[in-house]
PDB file of N, CA and C in Angstrom:
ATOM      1  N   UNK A   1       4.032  24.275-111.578  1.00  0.00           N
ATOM      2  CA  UNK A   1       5.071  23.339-111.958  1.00  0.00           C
ATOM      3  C   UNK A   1       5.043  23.123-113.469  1.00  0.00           C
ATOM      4  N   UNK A   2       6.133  23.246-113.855  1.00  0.00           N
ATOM      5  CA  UNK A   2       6.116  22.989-115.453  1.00  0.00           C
ATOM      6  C   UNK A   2       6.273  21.380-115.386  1.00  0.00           C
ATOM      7  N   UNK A   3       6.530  21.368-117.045  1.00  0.00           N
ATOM      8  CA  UNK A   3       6.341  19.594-117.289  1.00  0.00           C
ATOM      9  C   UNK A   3       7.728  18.946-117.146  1.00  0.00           C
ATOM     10  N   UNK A   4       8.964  19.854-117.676  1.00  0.00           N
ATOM     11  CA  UNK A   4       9.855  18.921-117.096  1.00  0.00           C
ATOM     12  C   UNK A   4      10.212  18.999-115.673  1.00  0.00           C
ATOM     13  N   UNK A   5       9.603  19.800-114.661  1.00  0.00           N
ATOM     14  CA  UNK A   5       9.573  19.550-113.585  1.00  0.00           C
ATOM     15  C   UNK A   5       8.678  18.164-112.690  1.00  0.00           C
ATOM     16  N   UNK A   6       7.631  18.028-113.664  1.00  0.00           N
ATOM     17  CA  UNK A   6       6.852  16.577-113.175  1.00  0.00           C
ATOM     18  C   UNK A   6       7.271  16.001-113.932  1.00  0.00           C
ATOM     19  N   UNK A   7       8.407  15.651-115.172  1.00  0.00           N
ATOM     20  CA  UNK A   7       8.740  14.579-115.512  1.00  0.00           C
ATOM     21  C   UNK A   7       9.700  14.072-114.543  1.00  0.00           C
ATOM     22  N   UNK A   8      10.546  14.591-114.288  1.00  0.00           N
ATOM     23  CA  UNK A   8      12.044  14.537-113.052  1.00  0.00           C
ATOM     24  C   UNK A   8      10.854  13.962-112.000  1.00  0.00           C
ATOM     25  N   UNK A   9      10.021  14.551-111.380  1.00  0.00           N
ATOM     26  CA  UNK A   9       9.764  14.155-110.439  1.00  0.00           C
ATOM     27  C   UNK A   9       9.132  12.739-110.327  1.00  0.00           C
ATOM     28  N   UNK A  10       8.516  12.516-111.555  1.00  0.00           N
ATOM     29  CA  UNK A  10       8.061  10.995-111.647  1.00  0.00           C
ATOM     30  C   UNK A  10       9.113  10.217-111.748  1.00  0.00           C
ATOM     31  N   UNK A  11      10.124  10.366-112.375  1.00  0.00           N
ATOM     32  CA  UNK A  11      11.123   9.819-112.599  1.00  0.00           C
ATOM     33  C   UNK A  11      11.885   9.229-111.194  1.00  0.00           C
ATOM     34  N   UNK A  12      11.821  10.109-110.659  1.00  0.00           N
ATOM     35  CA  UNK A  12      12.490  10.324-109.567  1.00  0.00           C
ATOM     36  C   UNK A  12      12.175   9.662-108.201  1.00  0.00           C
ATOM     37  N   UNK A  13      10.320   9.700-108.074  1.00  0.00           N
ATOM     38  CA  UNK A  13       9.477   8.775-107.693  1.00  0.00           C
ATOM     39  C   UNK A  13       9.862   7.572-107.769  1.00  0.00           C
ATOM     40  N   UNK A  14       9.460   7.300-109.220  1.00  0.00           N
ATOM     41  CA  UNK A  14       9.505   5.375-109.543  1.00  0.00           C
ATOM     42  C   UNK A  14      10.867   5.414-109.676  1.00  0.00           C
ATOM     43  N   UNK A  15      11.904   5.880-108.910  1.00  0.00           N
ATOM     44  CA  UNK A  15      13.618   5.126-108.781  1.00  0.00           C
ATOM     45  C   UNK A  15      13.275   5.392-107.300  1.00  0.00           C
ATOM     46  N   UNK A  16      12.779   6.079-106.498  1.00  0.00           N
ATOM     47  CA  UNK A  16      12.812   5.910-105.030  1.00  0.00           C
ATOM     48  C   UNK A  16      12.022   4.806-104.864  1.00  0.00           C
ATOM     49  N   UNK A  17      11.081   4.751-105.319  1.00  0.00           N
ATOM     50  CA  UNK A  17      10.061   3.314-105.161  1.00  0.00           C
ATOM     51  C   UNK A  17      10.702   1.708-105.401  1.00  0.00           C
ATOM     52  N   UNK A  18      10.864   1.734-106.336  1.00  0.00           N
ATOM     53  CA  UNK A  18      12.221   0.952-106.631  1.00  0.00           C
ATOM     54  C   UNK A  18      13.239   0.169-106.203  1.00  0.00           C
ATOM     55  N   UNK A  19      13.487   0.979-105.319  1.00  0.00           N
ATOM     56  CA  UNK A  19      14.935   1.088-105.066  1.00  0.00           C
ATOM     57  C   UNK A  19      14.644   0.649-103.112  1.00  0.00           C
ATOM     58  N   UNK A  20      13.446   1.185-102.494  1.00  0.00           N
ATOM     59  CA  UNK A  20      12.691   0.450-101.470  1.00  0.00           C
ATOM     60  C   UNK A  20      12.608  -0.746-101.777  1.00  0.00           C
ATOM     61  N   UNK A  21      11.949  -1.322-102.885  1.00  0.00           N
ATOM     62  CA  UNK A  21      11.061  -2.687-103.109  1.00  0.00           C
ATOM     63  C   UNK A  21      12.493  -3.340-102.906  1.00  0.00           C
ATOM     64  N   UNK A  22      13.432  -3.374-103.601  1.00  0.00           N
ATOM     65  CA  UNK A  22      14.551  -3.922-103.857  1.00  0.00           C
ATOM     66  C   UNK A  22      15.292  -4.327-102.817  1.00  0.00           C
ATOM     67  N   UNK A  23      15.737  -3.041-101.850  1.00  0.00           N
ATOM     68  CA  UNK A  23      16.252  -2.385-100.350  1.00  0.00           C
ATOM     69  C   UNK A  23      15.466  -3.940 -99.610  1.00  0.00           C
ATOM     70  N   UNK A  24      14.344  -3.727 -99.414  1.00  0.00           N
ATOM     71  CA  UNK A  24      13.607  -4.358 -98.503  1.00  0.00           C
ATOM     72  C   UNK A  24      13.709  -5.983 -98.978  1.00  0.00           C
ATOM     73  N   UNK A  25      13.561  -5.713 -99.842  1.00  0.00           N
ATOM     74  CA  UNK A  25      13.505  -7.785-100.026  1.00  0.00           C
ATOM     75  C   UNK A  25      14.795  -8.066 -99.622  1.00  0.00           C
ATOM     76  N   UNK A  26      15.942  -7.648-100.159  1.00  0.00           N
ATOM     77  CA  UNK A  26      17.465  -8.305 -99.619  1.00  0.00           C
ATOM     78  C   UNK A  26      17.883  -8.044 -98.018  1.00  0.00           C
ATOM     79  N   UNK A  27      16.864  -7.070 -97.876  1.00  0.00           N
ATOM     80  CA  UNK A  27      16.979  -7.427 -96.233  1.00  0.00           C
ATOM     81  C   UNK A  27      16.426  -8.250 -95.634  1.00  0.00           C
ATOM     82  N   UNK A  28      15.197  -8.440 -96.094  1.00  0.00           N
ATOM     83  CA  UNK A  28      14.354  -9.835 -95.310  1.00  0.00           C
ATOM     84  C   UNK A  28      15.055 -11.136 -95.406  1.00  0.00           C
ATOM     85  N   UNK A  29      15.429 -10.898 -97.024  1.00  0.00           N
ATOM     86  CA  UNK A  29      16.077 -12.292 -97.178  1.00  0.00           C
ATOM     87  C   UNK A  29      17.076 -12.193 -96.127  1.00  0.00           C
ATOM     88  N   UNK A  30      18.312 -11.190 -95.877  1.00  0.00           N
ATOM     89  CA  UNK A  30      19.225 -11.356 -94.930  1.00  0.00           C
ATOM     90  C   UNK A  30      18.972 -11.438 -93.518  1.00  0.00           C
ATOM     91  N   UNK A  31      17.881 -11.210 -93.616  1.00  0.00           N
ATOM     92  CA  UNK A  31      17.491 -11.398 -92.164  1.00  0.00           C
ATOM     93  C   UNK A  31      17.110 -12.956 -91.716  1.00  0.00           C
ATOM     94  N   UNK A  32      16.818 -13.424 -92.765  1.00  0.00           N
ATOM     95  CA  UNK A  32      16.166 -14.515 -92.650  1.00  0.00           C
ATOM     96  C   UNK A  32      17.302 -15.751 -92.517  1.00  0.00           C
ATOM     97  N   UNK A  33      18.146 -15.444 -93.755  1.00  0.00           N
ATOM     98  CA  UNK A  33      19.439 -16.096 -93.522  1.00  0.00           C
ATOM     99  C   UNK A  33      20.714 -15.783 -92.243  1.00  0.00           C
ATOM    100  N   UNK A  34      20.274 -14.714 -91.831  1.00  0.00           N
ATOM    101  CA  UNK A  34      21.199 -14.552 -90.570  1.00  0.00           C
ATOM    102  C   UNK A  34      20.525 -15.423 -89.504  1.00  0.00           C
ATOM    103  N   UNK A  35      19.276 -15.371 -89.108  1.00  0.00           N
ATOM    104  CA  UNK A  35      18.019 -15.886 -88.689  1.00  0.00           C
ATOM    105  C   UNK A  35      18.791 -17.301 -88.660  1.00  0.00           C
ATOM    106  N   UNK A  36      18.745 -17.815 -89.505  1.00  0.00           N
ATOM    107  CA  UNK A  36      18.750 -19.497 -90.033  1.00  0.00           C
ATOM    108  C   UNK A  36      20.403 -19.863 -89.329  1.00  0.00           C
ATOM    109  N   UNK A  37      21.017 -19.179 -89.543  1.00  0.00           N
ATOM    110  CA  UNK A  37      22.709 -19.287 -89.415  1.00  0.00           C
ATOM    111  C   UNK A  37      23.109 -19.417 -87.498  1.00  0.00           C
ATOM    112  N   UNK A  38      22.424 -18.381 -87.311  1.00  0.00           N
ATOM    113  CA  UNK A  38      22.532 -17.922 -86.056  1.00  0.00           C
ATOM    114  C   UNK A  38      21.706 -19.579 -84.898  1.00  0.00           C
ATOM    115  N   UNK A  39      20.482 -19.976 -85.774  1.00  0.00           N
ATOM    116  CA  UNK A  39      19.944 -21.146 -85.148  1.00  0.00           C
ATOM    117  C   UNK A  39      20.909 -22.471 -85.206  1.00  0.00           C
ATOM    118  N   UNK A  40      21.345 -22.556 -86.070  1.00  0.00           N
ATOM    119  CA  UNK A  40      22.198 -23.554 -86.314  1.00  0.00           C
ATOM    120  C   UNK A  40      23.412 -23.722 -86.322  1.00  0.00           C
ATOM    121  N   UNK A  41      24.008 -22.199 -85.131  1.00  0.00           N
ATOM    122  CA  UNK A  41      24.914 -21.996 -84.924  1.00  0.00           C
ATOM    123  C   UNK A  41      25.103 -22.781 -83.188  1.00  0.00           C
ATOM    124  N   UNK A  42      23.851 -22.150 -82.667  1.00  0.00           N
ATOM    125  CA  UNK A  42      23.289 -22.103 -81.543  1.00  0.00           C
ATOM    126  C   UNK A  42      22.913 -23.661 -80.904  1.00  0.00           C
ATOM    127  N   UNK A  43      22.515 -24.459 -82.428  1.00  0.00           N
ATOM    128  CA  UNK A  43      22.108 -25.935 -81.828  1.00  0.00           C
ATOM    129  C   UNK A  43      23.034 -26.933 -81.983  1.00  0.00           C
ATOM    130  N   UNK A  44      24.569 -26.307 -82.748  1.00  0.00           N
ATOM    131  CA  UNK A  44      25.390 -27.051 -82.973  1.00  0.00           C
ATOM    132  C   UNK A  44      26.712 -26.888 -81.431  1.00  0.00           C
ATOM    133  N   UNK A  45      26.706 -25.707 -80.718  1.00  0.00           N
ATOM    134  CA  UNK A  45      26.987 -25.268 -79.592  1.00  0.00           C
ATOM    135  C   UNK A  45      28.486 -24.474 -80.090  1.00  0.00           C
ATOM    136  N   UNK A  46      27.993 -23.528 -81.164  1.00  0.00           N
ATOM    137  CA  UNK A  46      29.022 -22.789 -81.708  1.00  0.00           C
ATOM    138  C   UNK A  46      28.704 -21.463 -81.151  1.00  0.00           C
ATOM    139  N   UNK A  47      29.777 -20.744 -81.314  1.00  0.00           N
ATOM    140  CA  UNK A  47      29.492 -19.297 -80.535  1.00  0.00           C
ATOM    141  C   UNK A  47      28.564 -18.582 -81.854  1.00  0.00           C
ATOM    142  N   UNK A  48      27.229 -17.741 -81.090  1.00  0.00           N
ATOM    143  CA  UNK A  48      26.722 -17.112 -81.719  1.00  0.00           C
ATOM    144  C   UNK A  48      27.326 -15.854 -82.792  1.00  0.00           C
ATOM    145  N   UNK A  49      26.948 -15.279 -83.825  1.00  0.00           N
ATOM    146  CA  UNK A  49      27.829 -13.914 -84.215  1.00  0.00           C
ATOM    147  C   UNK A  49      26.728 -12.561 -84.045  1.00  0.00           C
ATOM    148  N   UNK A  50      27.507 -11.913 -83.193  1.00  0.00           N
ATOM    149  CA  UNK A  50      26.685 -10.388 -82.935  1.00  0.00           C
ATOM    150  C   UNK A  50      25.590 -10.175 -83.894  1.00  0.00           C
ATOM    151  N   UNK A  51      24.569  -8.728 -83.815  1.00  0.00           N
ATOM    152  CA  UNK A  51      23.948  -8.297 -85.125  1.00  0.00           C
ATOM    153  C   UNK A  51      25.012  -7.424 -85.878  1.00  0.00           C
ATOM    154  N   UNK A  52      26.075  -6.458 -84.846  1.00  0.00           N
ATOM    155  CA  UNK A  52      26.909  -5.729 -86.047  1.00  0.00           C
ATOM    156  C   UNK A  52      27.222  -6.601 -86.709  1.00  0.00           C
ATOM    157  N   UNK A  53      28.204  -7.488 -86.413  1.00  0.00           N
ATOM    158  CA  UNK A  53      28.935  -8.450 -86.708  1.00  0.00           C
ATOM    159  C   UNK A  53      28.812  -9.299 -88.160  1.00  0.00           C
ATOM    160  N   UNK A  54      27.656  -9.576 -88.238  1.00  0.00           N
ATOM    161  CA  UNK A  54      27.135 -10.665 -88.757  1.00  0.00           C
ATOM    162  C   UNK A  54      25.968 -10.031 -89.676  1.00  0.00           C
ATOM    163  N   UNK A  55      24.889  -9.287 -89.097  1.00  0.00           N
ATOM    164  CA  UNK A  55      23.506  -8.611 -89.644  1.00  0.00           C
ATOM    165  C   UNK A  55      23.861  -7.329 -90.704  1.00  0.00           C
ATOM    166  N   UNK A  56      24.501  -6.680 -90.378  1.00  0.00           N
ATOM    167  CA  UNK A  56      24.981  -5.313 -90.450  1.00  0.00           C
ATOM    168  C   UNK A  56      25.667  -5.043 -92.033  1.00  0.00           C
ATOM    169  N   UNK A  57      26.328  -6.142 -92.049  1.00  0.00           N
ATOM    170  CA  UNK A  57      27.087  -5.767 -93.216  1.00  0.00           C
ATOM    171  C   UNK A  57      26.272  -6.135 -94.402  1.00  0.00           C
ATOM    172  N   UNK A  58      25.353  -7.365 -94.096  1.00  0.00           N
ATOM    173  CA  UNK A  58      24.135  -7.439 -94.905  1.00  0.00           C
ATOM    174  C   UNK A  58      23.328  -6.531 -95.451  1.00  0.00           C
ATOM    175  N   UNK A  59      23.084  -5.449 -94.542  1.00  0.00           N
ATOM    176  CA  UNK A  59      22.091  -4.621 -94.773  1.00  0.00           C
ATOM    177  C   UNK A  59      22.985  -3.322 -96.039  1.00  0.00           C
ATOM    178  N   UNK A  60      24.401  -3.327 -95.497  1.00  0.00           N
ATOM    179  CA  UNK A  60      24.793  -2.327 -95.852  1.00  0.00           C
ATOM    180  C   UNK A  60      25.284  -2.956 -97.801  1.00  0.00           C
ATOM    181  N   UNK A  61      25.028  -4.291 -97.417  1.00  0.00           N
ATOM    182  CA  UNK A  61      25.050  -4.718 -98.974  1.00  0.00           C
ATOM    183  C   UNK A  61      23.921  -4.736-100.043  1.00  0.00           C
ATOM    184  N   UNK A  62      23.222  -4.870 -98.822  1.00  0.00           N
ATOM    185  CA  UNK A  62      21.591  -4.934 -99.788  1.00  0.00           C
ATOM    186  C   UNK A  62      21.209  -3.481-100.564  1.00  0.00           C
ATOM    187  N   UNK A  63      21.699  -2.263 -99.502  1.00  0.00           N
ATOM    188  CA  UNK A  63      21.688  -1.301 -99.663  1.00  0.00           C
ATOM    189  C   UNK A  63      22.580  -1.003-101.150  1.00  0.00           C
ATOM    190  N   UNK A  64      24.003  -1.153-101.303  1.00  0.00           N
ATOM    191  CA  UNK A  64      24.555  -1.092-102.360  1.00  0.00           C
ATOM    192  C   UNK A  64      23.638  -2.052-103.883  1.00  0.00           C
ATOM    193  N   UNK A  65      23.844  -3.473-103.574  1.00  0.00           N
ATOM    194  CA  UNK A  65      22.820  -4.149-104.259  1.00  0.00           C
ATOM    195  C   UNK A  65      21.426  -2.742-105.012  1.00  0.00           C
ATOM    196  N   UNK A  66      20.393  -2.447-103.933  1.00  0.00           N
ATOM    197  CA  UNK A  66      19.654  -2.291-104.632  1.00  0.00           C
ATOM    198  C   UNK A  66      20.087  -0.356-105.574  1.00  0.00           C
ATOM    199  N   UNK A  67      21.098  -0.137-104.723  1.00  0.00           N
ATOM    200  CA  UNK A  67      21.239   1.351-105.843  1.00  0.00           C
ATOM    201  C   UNK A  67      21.905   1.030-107.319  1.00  0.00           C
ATOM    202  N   UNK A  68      22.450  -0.179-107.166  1.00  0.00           N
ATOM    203  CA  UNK A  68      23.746  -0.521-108.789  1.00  0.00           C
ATOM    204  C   UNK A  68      22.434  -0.900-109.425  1.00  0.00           C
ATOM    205  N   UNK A  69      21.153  -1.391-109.065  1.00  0.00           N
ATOM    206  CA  UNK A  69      20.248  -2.034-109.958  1.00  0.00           C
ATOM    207  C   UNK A  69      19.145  -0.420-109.829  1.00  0.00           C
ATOM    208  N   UNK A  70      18.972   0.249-109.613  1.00  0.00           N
ATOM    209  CA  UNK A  70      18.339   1.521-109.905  1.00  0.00           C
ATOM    210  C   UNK A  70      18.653   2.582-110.901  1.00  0.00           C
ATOM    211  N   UNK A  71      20.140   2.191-110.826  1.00  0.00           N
ATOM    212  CA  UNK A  71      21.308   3.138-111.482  1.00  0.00           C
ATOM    213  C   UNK A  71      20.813   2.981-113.100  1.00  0.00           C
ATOM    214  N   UNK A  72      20.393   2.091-113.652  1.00  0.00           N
ATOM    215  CA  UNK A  72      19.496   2.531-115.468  1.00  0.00           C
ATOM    216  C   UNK A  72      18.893   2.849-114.911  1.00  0.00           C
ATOM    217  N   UNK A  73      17.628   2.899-114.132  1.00  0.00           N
ATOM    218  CA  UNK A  73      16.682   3.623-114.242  1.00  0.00           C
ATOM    219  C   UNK A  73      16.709   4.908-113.808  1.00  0.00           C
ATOM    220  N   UNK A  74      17.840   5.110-113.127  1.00  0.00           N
ATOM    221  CA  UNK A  74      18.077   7.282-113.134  1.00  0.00           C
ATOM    222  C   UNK A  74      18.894   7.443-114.916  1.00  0.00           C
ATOM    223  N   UNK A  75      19.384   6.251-115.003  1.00  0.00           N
ATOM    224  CA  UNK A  75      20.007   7.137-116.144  1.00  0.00           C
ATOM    225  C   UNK A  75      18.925   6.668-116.918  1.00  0.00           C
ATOM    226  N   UNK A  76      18.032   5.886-118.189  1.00  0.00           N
ATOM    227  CA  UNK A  76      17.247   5.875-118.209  1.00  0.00           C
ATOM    228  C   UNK A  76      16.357   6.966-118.216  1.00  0.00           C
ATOM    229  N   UNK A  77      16.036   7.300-117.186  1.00  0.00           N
ATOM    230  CA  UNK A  77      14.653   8.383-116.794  1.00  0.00           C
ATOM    231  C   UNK A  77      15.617   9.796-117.554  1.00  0.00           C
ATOM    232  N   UNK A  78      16.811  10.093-116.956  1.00  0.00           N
ATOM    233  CA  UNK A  78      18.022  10.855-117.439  1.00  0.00           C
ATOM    234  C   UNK A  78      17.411  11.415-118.873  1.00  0.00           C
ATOM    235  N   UNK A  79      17.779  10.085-119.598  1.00  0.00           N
ATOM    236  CA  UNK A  79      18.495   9.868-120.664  1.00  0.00           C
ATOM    237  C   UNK A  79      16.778  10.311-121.940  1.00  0.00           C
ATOM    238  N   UNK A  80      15.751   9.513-121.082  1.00  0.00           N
ATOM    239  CA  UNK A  80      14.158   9.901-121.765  1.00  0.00           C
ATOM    240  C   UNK A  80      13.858  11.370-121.485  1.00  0.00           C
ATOM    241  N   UNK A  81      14.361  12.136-120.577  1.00  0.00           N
ATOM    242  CA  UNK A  81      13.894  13.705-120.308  1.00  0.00           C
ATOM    243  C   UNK A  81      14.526  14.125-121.078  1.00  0.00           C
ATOM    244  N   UNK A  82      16.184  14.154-121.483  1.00  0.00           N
ATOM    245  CA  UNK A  82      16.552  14.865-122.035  1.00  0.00           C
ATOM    246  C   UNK A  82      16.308  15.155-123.742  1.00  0.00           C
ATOM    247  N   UNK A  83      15.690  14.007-124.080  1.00  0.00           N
ATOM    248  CA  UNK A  83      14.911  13.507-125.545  1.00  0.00           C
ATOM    249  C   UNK A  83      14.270  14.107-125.891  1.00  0.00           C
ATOM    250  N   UNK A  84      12.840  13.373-124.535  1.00  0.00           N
ATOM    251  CA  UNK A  84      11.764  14.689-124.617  1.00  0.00           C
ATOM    252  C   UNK A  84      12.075  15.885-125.028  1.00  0.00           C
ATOM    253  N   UNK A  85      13.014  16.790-123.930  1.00  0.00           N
ATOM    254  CA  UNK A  85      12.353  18.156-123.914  1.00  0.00           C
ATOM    255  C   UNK A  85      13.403  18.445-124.723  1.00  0.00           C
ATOM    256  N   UNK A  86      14.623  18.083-125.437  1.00  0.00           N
ATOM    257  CA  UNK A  86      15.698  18.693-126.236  1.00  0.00           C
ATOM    258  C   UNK A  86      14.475  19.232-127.560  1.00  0.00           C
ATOM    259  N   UNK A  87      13.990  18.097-128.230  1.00  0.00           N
ATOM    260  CA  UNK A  87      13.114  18.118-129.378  1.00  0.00           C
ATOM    261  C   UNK A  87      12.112  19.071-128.879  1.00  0.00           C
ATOM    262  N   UNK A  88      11.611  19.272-127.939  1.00  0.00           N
ATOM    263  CA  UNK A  88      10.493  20.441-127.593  1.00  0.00           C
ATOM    264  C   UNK A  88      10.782  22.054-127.376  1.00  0.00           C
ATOM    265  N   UNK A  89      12.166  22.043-127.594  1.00  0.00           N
ATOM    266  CA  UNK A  89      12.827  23.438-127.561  1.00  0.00           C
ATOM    267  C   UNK A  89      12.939  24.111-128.907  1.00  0.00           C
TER     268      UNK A  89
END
């Protein structure tokens, strides 16, 4: 493996890593707040809302959420490789 092949790949690493940590917290949180919604939906004698319904679109936001906040760090990582290795040619 050459070096700008393990630079990309680190790069590439710490934005997948990232981009989990991120992924995962706005889901717990949504889980937690669907969690909370759904109880006090339940003790007020309101109709419950499904998991598509209600859970689902959460996730599929958290998901967007955490790629718009990853997005410097591909370009970023991008933007430092091409620095590097332009000057090393």
């Amino acid at each position: 493996m050459n070096r700008l092949s393990v630079a990309i790949a680190l790069w590439a690493a710490f934005a997948f890593v990232t981009w989990n940590v991120i992924y995962d917290r706005y889901v717990a949180v949504s889980a937690v707040e669907f969690t909370r919604q759904q109880v006090l939906s339940y003790e007020r004698g309101e109709p419950l809302t499904s998991i598509p319904d209600g859970f689902t679109p959460r996730v599929r936001d958290a998901a967007w959420r955490a790629t718009l906040l990853v997005t410097p760090i591909v370009a970023g990582g991008a933007i430092a490789i091409y620095m590097t290795f332009r000057r090393a040619q």
